[in-house]
Protein backbone atom coordinates (compact mmCIF):
# COMPACT_ATOMS: atom_id res chain seq x y z
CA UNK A 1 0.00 0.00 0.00
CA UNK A 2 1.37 3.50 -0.57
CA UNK A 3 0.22 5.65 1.88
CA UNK A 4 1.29 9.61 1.37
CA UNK A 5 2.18 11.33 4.34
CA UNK A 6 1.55 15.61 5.22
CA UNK A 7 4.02 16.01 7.69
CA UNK A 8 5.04 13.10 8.93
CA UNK A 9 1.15 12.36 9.29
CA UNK A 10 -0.67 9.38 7.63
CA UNK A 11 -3.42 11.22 4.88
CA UNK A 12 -6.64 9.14 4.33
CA UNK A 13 -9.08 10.11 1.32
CA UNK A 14 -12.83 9.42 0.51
CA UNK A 15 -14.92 9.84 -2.19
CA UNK A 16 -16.60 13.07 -2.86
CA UNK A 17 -19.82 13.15 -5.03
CA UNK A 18 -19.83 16.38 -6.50
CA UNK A 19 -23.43 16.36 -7.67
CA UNK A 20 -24.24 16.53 -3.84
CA UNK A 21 -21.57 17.54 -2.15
CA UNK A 22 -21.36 14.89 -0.22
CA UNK A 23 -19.18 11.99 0.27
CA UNK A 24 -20.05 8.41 -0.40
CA UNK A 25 -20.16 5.74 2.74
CA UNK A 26 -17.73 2.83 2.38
CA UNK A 27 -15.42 4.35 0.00
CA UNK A 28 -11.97 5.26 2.36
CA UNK A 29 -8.38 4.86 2.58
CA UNK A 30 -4.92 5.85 3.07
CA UNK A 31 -3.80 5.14 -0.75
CA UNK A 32 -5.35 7.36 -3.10
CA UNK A 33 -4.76 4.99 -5.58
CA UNK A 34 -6.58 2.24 -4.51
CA UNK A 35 -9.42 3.83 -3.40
CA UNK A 36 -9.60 5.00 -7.23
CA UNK A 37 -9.47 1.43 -8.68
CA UNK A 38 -11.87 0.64 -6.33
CA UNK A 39 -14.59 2.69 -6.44
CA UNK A 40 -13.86 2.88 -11.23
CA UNK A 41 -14.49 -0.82 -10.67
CA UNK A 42 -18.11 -0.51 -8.64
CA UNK A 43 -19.20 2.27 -11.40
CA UNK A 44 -18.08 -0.03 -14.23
CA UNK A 45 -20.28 -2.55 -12.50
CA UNK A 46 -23.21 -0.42 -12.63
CA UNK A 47 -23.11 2.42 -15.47
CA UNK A 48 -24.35 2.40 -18.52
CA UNK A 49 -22.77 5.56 -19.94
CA UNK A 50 -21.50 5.29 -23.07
CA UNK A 51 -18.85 7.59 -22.23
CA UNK A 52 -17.24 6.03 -19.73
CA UNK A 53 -17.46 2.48 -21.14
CA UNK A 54 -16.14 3.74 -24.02
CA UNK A 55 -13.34 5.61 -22.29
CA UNK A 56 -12.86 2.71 -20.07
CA UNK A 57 -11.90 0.35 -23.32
CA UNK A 58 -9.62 2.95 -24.83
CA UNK A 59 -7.77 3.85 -21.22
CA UNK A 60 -8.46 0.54 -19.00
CA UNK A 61 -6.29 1.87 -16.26
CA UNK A 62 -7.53 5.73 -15.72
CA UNK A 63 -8.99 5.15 -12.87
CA UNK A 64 -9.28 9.00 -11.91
CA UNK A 65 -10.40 10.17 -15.53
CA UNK A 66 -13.45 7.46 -14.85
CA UNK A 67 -14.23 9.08 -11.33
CA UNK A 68 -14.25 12.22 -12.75
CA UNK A 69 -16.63 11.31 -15.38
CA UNK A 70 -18.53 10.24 -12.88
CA UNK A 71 -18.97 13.47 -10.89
CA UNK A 72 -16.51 11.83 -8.38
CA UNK A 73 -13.69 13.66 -7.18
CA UNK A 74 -11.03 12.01 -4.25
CA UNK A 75 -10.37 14.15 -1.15
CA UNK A 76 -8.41 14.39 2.07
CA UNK A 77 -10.94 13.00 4.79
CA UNK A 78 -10.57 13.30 8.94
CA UNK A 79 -9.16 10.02 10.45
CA UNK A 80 -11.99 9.99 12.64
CA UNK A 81 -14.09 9.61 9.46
CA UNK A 82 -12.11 7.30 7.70
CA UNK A 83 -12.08 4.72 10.59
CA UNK A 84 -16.30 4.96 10.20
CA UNK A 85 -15.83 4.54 6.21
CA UNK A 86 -14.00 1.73 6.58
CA UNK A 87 -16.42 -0.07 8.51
CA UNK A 88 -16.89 -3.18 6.33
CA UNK A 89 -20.70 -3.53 7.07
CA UNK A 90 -21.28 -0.25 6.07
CA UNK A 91 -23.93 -0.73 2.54
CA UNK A 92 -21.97 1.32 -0.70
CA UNK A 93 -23.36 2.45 -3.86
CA UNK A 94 -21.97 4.74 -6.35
CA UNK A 95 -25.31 5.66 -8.23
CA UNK A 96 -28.26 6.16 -5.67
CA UNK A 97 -28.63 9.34 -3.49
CA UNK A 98 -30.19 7.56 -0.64
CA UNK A 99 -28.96 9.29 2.43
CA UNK A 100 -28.00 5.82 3.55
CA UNK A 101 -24.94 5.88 1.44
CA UNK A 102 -23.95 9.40 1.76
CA UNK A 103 -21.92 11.16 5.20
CA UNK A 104 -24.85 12.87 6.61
CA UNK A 105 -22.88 16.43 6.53
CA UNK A 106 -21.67 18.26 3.71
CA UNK A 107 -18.27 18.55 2.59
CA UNK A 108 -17.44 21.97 1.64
């Protein structure tokens, strides 16, 4: 895992839907990388947006173009709210707006 440090300090990230300015439950950790190639592979799961498939074929390992597309957008998150994100019984989703699977508070 490649974690990047601020300081000497461990950063962890989450997922930011832009649409709502919220950030998704579930999606957390302390390599920015991974959490990409995570959360590109639960909205190839689901979309069908000819956009991003079609992006997807022509740059399979973009992970951040893909999130992007996706009105997702990877930011610096609280380690208090990272250890609740990565609670693995916590429900994820990467489409619905259900306020299940969004942090209750906004970000910005």
């Amino acid at each position: 895992m490649r974690r990047m440090l601020f300081g000497g300090k461990i950063m962890y990230y989450g997922i930011l839907d832009q649409d709502l300015n919220q950030l998704r439950m579930g999606f957390a950790s302390a390599d920015p990388s991974e959490l990409a190639s995570n959360v590109a592979f639960h909205i190839l799961e689901v979309t069908d947006d000819p956009d991003i498939l079609a992006y997807h074929k022509q740059y399979p390992n973009d992970y951040d173009t893909i999130l992007t597309m996706h009105g997702f957008e990877i930011v610096p998150i609280a380690k208090d709210v990272y250890d609740i994100m990565s609670d693995e019984n916590i429900e994820t989703a990467v489409v619905s707006a259900e306020p299940k699977y969004l942090w209750p508070e906004q970000y910005r």
